[in-house]
C-alpha atoms as a PDB file:
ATOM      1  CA  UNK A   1      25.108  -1.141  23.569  1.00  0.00           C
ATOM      2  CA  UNK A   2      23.757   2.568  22.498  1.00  0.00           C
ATOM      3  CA  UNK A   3      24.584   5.467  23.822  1.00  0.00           C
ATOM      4  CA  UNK A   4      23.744   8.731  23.647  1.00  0.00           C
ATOM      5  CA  UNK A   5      25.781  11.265  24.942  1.00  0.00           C
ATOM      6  CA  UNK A   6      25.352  15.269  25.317  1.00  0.00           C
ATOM      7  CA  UNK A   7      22.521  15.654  23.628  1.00  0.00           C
ATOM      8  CA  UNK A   8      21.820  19.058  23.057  1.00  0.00           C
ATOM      9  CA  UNK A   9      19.189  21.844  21.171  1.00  0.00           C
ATOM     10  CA  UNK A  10      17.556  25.140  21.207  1.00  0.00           C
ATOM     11  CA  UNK A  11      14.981  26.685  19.371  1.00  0.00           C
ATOM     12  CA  UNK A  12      16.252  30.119  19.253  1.00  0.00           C
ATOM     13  CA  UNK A  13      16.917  30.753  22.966  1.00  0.00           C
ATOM     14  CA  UNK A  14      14.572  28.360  24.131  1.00  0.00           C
ATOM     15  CA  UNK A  15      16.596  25.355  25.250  1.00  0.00           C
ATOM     16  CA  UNK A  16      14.915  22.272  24.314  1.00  0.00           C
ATOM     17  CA  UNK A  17      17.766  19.232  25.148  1.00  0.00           C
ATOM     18  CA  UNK A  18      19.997  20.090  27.708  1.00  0.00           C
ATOM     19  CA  UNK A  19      23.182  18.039  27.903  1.00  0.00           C
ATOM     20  CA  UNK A  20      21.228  14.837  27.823  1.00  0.00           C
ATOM     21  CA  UNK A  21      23.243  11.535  28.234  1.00  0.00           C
ATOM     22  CA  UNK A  22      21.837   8.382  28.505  1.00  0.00           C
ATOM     23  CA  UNK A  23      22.454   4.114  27.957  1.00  0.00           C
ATOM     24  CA  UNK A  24      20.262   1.227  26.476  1.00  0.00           C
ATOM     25  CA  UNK A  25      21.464  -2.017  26.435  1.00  0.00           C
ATOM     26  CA  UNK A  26      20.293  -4.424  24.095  1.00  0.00           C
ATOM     27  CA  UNK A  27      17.018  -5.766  24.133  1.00  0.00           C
ATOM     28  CA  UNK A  28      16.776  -2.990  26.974  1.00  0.00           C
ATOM     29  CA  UNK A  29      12.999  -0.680  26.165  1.00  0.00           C
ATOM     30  CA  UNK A  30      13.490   2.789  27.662  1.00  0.00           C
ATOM     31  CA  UNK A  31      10.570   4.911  28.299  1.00  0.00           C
ATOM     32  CA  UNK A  32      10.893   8.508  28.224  1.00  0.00           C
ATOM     33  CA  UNK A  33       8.091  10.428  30.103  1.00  0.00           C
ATOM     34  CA  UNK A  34       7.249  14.158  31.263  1.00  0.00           C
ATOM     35  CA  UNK A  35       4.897  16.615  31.095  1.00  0.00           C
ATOM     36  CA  UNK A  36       4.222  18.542  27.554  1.00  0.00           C
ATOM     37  CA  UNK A  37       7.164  20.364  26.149  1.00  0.00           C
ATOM     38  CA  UNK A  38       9.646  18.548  28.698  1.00  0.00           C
ATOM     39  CA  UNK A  39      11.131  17.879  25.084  1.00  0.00           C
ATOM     40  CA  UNK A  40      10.680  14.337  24.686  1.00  0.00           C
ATOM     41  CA  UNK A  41       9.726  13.970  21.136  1.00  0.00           C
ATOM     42  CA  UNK A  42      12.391  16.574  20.390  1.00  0.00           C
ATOM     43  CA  UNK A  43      15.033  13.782  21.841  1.00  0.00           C
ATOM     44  CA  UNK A  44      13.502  11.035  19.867  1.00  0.00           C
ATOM     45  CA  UNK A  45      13.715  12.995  16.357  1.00  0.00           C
ATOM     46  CA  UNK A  46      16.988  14.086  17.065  1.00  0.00           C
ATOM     47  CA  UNK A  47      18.653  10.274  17.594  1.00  0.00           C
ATOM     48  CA  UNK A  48      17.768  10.021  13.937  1.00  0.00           C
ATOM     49  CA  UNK A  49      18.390  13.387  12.535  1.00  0.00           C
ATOM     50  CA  UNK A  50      14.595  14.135  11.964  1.00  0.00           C
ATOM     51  CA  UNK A  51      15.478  17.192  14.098  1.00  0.00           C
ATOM     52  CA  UNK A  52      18.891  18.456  14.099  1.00  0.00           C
ATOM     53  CA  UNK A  53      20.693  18.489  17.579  1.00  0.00           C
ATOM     54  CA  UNK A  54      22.798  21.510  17.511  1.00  0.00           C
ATOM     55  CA  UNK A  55      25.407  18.736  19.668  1.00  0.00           C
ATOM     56  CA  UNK A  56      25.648  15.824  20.995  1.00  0.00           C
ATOM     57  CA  UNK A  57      27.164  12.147  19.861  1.00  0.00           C
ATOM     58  CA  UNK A  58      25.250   8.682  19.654  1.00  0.00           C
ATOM     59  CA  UNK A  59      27.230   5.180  19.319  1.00  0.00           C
ATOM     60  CA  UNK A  60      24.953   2.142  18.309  1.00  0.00           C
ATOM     61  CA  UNK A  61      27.362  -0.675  18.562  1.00  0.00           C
ATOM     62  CA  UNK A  62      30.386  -0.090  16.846  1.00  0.00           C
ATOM     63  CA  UNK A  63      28.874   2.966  14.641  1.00  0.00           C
ATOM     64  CA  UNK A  64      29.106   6.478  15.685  1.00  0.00           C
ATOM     65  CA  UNK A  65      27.601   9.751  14.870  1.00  0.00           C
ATOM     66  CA  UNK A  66      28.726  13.000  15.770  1.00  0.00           C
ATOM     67  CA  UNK A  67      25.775  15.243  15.181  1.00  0.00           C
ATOM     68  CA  UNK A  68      27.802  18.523  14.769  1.00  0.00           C
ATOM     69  CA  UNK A  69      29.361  17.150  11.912  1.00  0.00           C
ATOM     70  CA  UNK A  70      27.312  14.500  10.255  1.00  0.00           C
ATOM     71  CA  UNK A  71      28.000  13.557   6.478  1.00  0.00           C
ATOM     72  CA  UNK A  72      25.096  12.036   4.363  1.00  0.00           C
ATOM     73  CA  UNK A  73      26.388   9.095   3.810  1.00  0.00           C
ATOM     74  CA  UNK A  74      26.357   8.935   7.716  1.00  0.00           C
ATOM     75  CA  UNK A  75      23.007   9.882   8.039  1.00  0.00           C
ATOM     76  CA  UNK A  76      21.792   7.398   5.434  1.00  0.00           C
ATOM     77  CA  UNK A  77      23.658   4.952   7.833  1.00  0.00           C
ATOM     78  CA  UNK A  78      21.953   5.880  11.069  1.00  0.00           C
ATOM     79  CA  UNK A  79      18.549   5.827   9.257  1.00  0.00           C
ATOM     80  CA  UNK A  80      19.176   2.222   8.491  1.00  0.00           C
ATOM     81  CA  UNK A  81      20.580   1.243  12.008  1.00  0.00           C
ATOM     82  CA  UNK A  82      16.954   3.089  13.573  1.00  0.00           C
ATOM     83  CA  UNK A  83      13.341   3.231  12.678  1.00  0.00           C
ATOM     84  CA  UNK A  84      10.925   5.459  13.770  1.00  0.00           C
ATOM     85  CA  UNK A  85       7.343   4.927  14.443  1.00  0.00           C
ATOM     86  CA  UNK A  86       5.181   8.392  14.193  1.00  0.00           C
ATOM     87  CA  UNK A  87       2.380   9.816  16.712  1.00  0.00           C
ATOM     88  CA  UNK A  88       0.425  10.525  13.172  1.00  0.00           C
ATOM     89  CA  UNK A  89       1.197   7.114  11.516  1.00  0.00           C
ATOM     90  CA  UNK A  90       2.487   9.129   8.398  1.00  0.00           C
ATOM     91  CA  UNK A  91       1.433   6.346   6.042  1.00  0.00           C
ATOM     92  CA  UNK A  92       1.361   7.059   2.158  1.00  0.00           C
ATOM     93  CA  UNK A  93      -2.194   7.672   1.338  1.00  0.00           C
ATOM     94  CA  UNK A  94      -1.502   6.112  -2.075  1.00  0.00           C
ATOM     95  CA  UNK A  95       0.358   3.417  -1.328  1.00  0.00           C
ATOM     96  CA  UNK A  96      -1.698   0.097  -0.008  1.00  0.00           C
ATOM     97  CA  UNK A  97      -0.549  -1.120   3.497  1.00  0.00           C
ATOM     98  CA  UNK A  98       1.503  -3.842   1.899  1.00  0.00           C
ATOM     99  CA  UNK A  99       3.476  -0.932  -0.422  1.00  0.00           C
ATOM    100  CA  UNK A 100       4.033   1.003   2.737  1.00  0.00           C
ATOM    101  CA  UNK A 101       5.783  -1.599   4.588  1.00  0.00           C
ATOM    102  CA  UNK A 102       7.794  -2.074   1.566  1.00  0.00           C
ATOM    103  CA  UNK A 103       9.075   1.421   0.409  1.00  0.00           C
ATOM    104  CA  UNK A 104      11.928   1.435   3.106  1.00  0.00           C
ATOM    105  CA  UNK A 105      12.965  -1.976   2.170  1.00  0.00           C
ATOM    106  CA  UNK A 106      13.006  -0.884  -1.613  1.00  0.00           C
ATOM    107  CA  UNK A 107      14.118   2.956  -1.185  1.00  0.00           C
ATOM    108  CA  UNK A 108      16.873   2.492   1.177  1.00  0.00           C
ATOM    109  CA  UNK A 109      18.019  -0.795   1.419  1.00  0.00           C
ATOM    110  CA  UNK A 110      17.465  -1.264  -2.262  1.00  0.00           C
ATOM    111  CA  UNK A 111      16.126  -4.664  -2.015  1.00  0.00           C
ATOM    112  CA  UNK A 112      14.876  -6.765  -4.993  1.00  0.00           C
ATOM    113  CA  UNK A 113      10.972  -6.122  -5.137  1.00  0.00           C
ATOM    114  CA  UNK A 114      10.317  -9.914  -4.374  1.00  0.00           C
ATOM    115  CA  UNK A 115      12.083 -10.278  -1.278  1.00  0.00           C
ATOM    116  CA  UNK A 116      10.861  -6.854  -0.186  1.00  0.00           C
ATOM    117  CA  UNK A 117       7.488  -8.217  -0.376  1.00  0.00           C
ATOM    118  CA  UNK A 118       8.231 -11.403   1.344  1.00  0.00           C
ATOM    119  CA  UNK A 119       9.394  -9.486   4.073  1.00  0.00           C
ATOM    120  CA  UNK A 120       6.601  -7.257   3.936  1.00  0.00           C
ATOM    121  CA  UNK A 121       3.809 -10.241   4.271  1.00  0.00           C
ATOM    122  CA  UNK A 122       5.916 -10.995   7.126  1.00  0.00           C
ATOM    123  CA  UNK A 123       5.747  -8.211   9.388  1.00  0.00           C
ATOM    124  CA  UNK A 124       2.268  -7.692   8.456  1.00  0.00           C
ATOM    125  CA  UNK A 125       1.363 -10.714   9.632  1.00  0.00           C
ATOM    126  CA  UNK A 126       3.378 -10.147  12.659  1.00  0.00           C
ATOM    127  CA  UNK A 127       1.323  -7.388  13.764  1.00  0.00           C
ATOM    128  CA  UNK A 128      -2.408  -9.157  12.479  1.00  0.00           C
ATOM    129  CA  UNK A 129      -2.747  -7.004   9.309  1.00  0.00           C
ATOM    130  CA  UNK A 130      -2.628  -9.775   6.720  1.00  0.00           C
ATOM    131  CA  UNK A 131      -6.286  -9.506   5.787  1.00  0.00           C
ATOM    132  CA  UNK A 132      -5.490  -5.716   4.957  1.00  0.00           C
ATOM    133  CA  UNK A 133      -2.376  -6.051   3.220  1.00  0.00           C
ATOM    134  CA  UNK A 134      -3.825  -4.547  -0.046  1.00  0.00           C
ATOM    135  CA  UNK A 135      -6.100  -2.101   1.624  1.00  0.00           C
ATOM    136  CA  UNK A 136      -5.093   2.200   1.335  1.00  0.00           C
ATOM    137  CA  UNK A 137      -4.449   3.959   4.788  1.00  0.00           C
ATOM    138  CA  UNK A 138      -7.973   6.004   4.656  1.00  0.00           C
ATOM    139  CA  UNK A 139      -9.744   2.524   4.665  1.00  0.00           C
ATOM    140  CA  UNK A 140      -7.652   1.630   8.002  1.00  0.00           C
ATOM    141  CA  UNK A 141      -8.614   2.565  11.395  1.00  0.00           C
ATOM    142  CA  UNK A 142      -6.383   4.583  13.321  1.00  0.00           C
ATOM    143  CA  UNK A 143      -4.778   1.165  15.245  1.00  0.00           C
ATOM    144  CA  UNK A 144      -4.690  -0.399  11.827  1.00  0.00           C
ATOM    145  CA  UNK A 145      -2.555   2.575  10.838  1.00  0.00           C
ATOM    146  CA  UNK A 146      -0.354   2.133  13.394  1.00  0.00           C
ATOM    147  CA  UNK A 147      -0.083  -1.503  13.377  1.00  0.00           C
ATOM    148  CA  UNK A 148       1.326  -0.779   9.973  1.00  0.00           C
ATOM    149  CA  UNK A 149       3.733   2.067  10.810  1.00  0.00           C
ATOM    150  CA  UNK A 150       4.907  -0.508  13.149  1.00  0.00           C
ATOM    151  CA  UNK A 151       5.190  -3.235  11.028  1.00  0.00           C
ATOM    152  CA  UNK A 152       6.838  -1.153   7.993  1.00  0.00           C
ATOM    153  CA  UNK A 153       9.672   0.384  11.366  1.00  0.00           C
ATOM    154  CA  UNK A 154      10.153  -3.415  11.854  1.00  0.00           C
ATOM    155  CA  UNK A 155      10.530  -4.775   8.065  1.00  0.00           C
ATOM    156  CA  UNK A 156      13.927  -2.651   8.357  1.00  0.00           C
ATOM    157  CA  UNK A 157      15.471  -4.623  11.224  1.00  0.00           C
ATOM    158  CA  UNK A 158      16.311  -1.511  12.811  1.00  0.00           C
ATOM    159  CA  UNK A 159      19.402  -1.901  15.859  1.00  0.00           C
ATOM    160  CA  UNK A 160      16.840   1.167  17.697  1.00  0.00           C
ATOM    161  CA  UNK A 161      13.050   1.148  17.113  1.00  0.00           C
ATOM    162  CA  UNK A 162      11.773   4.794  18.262  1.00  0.00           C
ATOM    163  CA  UNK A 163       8.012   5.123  19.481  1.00  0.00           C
ATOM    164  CA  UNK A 164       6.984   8.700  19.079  1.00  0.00           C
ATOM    165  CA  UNK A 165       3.644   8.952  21.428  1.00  0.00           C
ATOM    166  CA  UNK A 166       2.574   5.573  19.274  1.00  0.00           C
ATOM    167  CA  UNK A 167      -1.201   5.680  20.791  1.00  0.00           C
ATOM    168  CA  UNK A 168      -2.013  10.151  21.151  1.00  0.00           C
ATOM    169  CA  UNK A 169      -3.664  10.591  17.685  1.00  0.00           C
ATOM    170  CA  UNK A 170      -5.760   6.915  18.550  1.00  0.00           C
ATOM    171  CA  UNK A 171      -9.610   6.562  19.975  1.00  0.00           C
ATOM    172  CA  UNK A 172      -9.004   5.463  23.400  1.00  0.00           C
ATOM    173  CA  UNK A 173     -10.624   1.926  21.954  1.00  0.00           C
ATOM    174  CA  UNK A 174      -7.730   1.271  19.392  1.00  0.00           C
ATOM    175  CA  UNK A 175      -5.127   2.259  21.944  1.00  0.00           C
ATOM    176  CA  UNK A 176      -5.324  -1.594  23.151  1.00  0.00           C
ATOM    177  CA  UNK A 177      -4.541  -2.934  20.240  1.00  0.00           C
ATOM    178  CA  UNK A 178      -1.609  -1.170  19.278  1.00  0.00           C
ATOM    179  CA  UNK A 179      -0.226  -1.263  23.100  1.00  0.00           C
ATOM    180  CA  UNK A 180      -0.369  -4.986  22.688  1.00  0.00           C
ATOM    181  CA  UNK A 181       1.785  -5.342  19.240  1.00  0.00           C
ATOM    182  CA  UNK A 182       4.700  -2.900  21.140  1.00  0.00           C
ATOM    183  CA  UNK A 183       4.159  -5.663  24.359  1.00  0.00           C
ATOM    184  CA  UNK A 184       4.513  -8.208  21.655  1.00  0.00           C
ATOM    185  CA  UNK A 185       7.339  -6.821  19.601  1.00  0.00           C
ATOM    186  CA  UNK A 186       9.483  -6.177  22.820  1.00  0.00           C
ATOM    187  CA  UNK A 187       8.870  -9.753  24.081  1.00  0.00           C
ATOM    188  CA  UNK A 188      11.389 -10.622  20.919  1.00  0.00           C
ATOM    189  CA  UNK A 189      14.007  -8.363  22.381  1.00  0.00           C
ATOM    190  CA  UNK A 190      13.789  -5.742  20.164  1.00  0.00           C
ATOM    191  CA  UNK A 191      15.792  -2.188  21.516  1.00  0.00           C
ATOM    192  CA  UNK A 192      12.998   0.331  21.698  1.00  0.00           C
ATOM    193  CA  UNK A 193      12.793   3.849  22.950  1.00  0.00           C
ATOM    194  CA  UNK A 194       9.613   4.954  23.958  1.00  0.00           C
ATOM    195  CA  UNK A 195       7.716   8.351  24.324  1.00  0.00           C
ATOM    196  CA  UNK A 196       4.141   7.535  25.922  1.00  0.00           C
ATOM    197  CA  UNK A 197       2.178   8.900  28.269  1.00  0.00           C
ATOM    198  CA  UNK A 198       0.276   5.581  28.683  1.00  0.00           C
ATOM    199  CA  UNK A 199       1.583   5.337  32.505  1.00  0.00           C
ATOM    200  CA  UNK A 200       0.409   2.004  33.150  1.00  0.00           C
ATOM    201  CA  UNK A 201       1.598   0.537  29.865  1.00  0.00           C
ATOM    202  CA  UNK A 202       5.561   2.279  30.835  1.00  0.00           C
ATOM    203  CA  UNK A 203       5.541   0.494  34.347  1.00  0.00           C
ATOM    204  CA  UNK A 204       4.486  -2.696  32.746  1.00  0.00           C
ATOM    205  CA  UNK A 205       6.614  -2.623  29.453  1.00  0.00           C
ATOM    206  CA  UNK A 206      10.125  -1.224  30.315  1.00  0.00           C
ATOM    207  CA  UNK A 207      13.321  -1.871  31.153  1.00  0.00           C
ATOM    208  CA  UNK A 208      13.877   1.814  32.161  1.00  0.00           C
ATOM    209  CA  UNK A 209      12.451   4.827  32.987  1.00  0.00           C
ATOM    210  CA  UNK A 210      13.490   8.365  32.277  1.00  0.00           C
ATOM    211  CA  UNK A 211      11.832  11.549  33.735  1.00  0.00           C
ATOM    212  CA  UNK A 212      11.833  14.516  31.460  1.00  0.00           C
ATOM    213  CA  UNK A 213      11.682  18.170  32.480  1.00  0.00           C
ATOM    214  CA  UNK A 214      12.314  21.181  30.726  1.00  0.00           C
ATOM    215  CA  UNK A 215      14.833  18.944  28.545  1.00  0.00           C
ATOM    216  CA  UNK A 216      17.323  17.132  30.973  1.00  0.00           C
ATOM    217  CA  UNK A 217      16.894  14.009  32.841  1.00  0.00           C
ATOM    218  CA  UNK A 218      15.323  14.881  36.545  1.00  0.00           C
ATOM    219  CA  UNK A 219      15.331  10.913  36.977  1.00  0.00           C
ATOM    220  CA  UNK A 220      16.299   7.086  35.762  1.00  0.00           C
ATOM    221  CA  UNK A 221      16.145   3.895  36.636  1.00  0.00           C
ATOM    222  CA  UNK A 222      14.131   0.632  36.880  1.00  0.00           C
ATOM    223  CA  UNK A 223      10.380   1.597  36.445  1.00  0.00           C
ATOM    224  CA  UNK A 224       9.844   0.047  40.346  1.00  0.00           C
ATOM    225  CA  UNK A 225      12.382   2.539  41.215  1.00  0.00           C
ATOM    226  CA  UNK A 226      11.086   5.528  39.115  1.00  0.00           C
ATOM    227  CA  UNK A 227       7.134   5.233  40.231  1.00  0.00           C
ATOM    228  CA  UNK A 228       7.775   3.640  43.926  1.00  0.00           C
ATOM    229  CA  UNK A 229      10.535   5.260  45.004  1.00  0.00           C
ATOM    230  CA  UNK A 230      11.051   8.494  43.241  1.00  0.00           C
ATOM    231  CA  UNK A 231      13.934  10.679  44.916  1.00  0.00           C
ATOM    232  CA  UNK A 232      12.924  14.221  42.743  1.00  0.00           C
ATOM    233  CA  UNK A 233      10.094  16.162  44.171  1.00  0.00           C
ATOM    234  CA  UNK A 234       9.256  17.183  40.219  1.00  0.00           C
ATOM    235  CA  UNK A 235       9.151  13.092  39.396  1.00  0.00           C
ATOM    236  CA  UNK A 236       6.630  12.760  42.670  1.00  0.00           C
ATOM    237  CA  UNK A 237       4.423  15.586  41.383  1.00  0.00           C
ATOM    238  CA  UNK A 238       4.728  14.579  37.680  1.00  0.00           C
ATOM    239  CA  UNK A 239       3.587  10.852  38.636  1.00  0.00           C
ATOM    240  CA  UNK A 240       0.539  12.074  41.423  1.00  0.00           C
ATOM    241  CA  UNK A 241      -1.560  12.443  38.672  1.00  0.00           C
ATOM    242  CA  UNK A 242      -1.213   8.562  37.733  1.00  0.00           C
ATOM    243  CA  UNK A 243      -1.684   7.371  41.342  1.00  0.00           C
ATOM    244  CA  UNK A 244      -4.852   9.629  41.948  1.00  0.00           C
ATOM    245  CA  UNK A 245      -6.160   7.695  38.606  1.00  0.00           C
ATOM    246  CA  UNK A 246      -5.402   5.010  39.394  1.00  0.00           C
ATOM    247  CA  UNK A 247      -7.272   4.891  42.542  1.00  0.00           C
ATOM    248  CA  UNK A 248      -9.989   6.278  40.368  1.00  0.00           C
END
């Protein structure tokens, strides 16, 4: 069980996270959705210290942070027990697919350099990037990119995988692609949180759905309860947009 509780940050005296608390279970995928600047990926960078909440607690099993009053070695422990996979990929360009997947597995959990490629091969393959294992990230497409991102988040057997808008810097052609390896990854009961804005993708993927608006949590639940049967006004109007394209 995770959870995060009173989640808080401002950006000067613009209140970004406001006293968010929230609950995945394991295996659980929670989608986080809401208009631009709701604060979404703000909440996702914060759960691993990529943005520093100015409060707020989250408990991954029987580890705790306090982000008020975080050590490094407690940081370097919560980096281990998440993974993060970026809206921009944020591959190294001088590192081949294969030695991106790797670094984590070397850097962090200081693995011997044969087992870090074994495991590497692995995940590749996992996500259908074998035949580009020694390619560089500039002769990738931009779903090859991700595929790896995904694949090197993965290699680190993360407790919390967290998607960052996984398909917004992707031609709507590779969005497919990459849609299917998150489909495919949660199938194995990997705990995900989500940002997307890929509506149809949320209703079909998660376990739960929560509603973002100007940083606190308008709405949760199932995603049949979230898009059918929406009790905030703001959810209704956030989600008329889908319908009406839906219907498209």
């Amino acid at each position: 069980m995770i959870k995060i509780e009173h989640l808080s940050k401002k950006f000067q005296k613009n209140v970004v996270l406001d006293d968010i608390s929230f609950d995945v279970k394991q295996g659980d995928v929670v989608a986080i959705i809401g208009s631009s600047g709701a604060g979404k990926s703000t909440l996702l960078r914060s759960l691993n210290y990529l943005e520093k909440a100015d409060r707020g607690n989250i408990t991954i099993n029987d580890f705790q942070v306090d982000f008020t009053n975080l050590t490094k070695e407690k940081r370097l422990e919560l980096r281990k027990k998440t993974a993060m996979v970026f809206q921009q990929f944020n591959l190294f360009q001088q590192r081949t697919a294969l030695e991106n997947v790797m670094e984590g597995l070397l850097v962090v959990k200081k693995l011997p350099k044969e087992t870090a490629k074994k495991i590497a091969k692995e995940q590749l393959a996992k996500v259908g990037m074998s035949d580009r294992e020694s390619y560089y990230p500039k002769h990738l497409s931009g779903g090859q990119q991700q595929r790896v991102g995904i694949a090197r988040a993965l290699a680190m057997e993360p407790e919390l995988l967290l998607l960052d808008e996984p398909t917004s810097a992707l031609d709507p052609e590779l969005v497919g692609e990459v849609l299917q390896t998150i489909k495919q990854t949660a199938a194995t009961g990997q705990t995900m949180i989500l940002v997307s804005h890929e509506m149809r993708f949320v209703k079909e993927v998660s376990t739960k759905v929560l509603f973002l608006d100007k940083g606190k949590i308008v709405e949760q639940g199932t995603p049949d309860e979230v898009f059918n049967h929406a009790k905030s006004e703001r959810t209704k109007q956030f989600l008329k947009r889908y319908y009406e394209t839906e219907n498209e």
